[in-house]
C-alpha atoms as a PDB file:
ATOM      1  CA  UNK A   1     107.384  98.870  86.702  1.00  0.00           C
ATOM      2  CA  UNK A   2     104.038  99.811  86.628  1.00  0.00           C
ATOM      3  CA  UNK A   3     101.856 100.760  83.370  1.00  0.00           C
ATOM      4  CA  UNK A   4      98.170 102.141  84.070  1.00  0.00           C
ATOM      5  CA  UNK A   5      95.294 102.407  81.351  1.00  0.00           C
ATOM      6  CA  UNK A   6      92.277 104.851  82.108  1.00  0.00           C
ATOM      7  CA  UNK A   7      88.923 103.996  79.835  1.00  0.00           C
ATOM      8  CA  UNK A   8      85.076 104.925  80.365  1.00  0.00           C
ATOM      9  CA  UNK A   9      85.683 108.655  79.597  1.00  0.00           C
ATOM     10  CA  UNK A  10      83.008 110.564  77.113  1.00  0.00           C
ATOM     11  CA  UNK A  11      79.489 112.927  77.135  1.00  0.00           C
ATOM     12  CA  UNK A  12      77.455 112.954  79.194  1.00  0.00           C
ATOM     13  CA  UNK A  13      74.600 115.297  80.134  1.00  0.00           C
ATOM     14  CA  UNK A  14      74.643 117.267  83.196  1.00  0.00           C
ATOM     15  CA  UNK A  15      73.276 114.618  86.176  1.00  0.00           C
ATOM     16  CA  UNK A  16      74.301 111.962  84.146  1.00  0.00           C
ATOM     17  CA  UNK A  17      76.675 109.213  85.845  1.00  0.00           C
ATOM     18  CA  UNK A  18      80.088 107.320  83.785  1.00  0.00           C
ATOM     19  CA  UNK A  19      81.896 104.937  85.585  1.00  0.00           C
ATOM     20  CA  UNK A  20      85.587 105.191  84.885  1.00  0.00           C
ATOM     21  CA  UNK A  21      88.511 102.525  84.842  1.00  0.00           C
ATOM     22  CA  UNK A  22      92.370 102.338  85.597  1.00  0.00           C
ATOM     23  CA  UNK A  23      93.917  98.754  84.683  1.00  0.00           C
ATOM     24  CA  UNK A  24      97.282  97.780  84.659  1.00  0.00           C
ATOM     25  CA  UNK A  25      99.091  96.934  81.502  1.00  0.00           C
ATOM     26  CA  UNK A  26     100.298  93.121  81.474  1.00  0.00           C
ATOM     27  CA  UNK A  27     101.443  91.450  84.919  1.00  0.00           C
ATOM     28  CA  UNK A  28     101.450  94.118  88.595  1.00  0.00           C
ATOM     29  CA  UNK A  29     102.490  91.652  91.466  1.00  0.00           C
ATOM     30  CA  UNK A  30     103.379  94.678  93.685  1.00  0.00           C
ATOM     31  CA  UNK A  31     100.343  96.625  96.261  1.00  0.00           C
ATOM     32  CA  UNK A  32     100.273  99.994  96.014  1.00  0.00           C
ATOM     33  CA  UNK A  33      98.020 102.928  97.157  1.00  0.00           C
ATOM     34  CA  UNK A  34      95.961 104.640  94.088  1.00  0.00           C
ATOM     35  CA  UNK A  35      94.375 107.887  93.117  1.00  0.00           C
ATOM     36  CA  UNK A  36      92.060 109.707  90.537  1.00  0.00           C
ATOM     37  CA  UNK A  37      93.200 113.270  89.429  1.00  0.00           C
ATOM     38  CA  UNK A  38      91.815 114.840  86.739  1.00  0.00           C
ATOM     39  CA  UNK A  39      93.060 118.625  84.668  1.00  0.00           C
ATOM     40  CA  UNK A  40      90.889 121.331  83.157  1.00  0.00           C
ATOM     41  CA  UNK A  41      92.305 123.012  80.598  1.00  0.00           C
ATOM     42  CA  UNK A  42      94.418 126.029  81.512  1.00  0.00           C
ATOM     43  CA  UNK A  43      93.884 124.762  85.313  1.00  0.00           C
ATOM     44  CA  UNK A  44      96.397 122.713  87.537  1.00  0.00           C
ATOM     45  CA  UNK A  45      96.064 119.111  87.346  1.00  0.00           C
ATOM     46  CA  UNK A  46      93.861 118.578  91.249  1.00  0.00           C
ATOM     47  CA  UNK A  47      93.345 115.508  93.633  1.00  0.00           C
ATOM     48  CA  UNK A  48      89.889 113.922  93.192  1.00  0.00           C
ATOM     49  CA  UNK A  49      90.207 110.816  95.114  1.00  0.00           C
ATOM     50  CA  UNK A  50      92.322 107.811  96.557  1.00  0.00           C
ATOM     51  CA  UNK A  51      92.127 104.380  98.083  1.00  0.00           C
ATOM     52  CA  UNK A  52      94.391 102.264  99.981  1.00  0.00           C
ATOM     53  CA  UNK A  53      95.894  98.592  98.781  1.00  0.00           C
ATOM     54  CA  UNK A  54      93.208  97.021 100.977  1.00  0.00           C
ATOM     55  CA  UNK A  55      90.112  99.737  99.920  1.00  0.00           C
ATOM     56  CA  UNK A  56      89.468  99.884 103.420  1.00  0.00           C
ATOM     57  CA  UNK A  57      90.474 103.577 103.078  1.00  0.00           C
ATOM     58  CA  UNK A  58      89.528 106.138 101.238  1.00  0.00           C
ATOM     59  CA  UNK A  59      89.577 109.946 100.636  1.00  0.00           C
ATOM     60  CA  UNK A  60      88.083 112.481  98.168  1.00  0.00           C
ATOM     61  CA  UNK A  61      88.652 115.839  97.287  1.00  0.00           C
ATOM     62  CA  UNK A  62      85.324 117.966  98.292  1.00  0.00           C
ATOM     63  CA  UNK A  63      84.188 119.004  95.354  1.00  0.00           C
ATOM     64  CA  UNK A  64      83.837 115.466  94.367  1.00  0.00           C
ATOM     65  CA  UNK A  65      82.846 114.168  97.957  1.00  0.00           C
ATOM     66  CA  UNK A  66      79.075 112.428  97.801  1.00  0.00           C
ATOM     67  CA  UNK A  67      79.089 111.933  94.058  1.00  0.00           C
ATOM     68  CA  UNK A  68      81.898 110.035  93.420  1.00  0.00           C
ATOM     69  CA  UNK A  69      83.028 106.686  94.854  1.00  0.00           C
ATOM     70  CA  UNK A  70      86.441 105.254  94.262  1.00  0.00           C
ATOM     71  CA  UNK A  71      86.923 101.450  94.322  1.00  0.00           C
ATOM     72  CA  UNK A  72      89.427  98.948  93.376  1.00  0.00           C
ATOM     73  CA  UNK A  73      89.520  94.915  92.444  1.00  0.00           C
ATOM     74  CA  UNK A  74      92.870  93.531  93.516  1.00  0.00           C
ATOM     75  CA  UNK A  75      92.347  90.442  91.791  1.00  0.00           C
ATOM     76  CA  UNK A  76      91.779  92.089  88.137  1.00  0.00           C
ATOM     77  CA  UNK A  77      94.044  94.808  89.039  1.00  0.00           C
ATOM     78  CA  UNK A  78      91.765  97.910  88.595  1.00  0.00           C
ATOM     79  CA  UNK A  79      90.933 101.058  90.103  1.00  0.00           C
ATOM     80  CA  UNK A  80      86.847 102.598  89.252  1.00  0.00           C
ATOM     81  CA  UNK A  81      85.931 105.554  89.825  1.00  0.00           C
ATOM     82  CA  UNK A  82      82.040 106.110  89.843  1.00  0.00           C
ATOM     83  CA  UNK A  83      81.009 109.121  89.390  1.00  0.00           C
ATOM     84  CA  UNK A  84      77.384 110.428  89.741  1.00  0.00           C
ATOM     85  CA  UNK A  85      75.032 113.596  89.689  1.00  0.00           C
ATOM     86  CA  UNK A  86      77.843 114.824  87.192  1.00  0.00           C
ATOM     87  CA  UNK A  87      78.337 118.478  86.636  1.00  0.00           C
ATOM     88  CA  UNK A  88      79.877 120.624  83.772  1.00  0.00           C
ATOM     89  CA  UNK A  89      82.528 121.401  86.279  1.00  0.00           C
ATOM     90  CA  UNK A  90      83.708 118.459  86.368  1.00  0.00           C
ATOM     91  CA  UNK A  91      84.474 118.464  82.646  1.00  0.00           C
ATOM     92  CA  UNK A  92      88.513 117.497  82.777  1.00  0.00           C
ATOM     93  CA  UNK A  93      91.096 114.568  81.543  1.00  0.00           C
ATOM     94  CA  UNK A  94      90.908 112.556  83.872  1.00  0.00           C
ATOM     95  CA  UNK A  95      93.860 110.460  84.952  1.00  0.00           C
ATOM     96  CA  UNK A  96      94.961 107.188  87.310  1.00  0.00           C
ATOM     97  CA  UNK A  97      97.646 107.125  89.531  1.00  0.00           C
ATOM     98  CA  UNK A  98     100.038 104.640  91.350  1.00  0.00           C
ATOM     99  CA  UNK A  99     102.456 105.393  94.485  1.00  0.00           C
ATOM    100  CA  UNK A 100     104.567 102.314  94.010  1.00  0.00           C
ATOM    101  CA  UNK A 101     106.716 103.811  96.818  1.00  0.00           C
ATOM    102  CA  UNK A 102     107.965 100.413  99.170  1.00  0.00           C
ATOM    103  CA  UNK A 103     106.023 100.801 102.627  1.00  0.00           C
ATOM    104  CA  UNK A 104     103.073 103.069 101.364  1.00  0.00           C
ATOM    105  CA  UNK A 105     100.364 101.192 100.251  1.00  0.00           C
ATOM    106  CA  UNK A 106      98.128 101.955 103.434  1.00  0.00           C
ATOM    107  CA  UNK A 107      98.893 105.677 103.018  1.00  0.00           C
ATOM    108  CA  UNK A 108      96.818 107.641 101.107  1.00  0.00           C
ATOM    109  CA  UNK A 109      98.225 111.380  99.508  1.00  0.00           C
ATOM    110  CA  UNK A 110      96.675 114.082  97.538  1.00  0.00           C
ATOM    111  CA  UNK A 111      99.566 115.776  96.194  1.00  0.00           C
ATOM    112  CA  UNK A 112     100.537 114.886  93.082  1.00  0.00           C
ATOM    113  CA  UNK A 113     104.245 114.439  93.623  1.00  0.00           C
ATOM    114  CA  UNK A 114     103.621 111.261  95.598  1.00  0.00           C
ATOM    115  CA  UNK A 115     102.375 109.115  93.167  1.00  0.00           C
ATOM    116  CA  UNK A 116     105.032 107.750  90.318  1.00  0.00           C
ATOM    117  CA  UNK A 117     103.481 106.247  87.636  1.00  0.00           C
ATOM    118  CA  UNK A 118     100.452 107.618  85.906  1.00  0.00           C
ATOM    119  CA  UNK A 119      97.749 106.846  83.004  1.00  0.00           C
ATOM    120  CA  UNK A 120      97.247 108.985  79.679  1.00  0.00           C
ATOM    121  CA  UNK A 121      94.218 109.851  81.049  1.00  0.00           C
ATOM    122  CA  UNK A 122      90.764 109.704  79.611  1.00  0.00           C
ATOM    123  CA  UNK A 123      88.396 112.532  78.206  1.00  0.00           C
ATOM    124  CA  UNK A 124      85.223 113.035  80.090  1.00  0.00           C
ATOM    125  CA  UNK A 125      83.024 116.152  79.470  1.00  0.00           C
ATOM    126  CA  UNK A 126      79.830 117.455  80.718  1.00  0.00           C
ATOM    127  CA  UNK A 127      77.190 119.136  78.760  1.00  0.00           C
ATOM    128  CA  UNK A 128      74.378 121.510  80.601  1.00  0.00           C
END
């Protein structure tokens, strides 16, 4: 069983940069692909980015793609997402993801469905 914990959400002025985080609650032994998706209100929650086990692989969603950078640290267990050159649009929760799925930690998916376990997510908002 997996249990993820987003942090770093909060204000920040339009061109402004936050770095978020996704770390796993008490002991993960298992590799697993993982992924950033955030939800505006009254939209669909949509793909932002993922990364392989390894982090050799990445992909992002193109709204995103140049401004934010995904990244991960096996050893401490956490996912980052930096994101930079932040725009209003981008205002959304913002949650981690996990596709604990035996075999698919090299695979990388932007649908939703494929990933079971997720965060609570984490607030971030930008002001113009």
């Amino acid at each position: 069983q997996v249990q993820l914990v987003e942090s770093g959400g909060g204000l920040v002025q339009a061109g402004g940069s936050l770095r978020l985080s996704c770390a796993a609650a008490g002991r993960t032994f298992s590799s697993y692909a993982m992924g950033w998706f955030r939800q505006a209100p009254g939209k669909d929650r949509e793909f932002v980015a993922a990364i392989t086990w390894s982090g050799d692989t990445t992909n992002y969603a193109d709204s995103v793609k140049g401004r934010f950078t995904i990244s991960r640290d096996n050893a401490k267990i956490t996912m980052y997402l930096q994101m930079n050159n932040l725009k209003p649009d981008d205002t959304a929760v913002y949650y981690c993801a996990a596709d604990t799925r035996p075999g698919f930690a090299a695979v990388l998916h932007r649908d939703a469905p494929a990933y079971d376990y997720w965060g609570q997510g984490t607030q971030v908002t930008v002001s113009s």
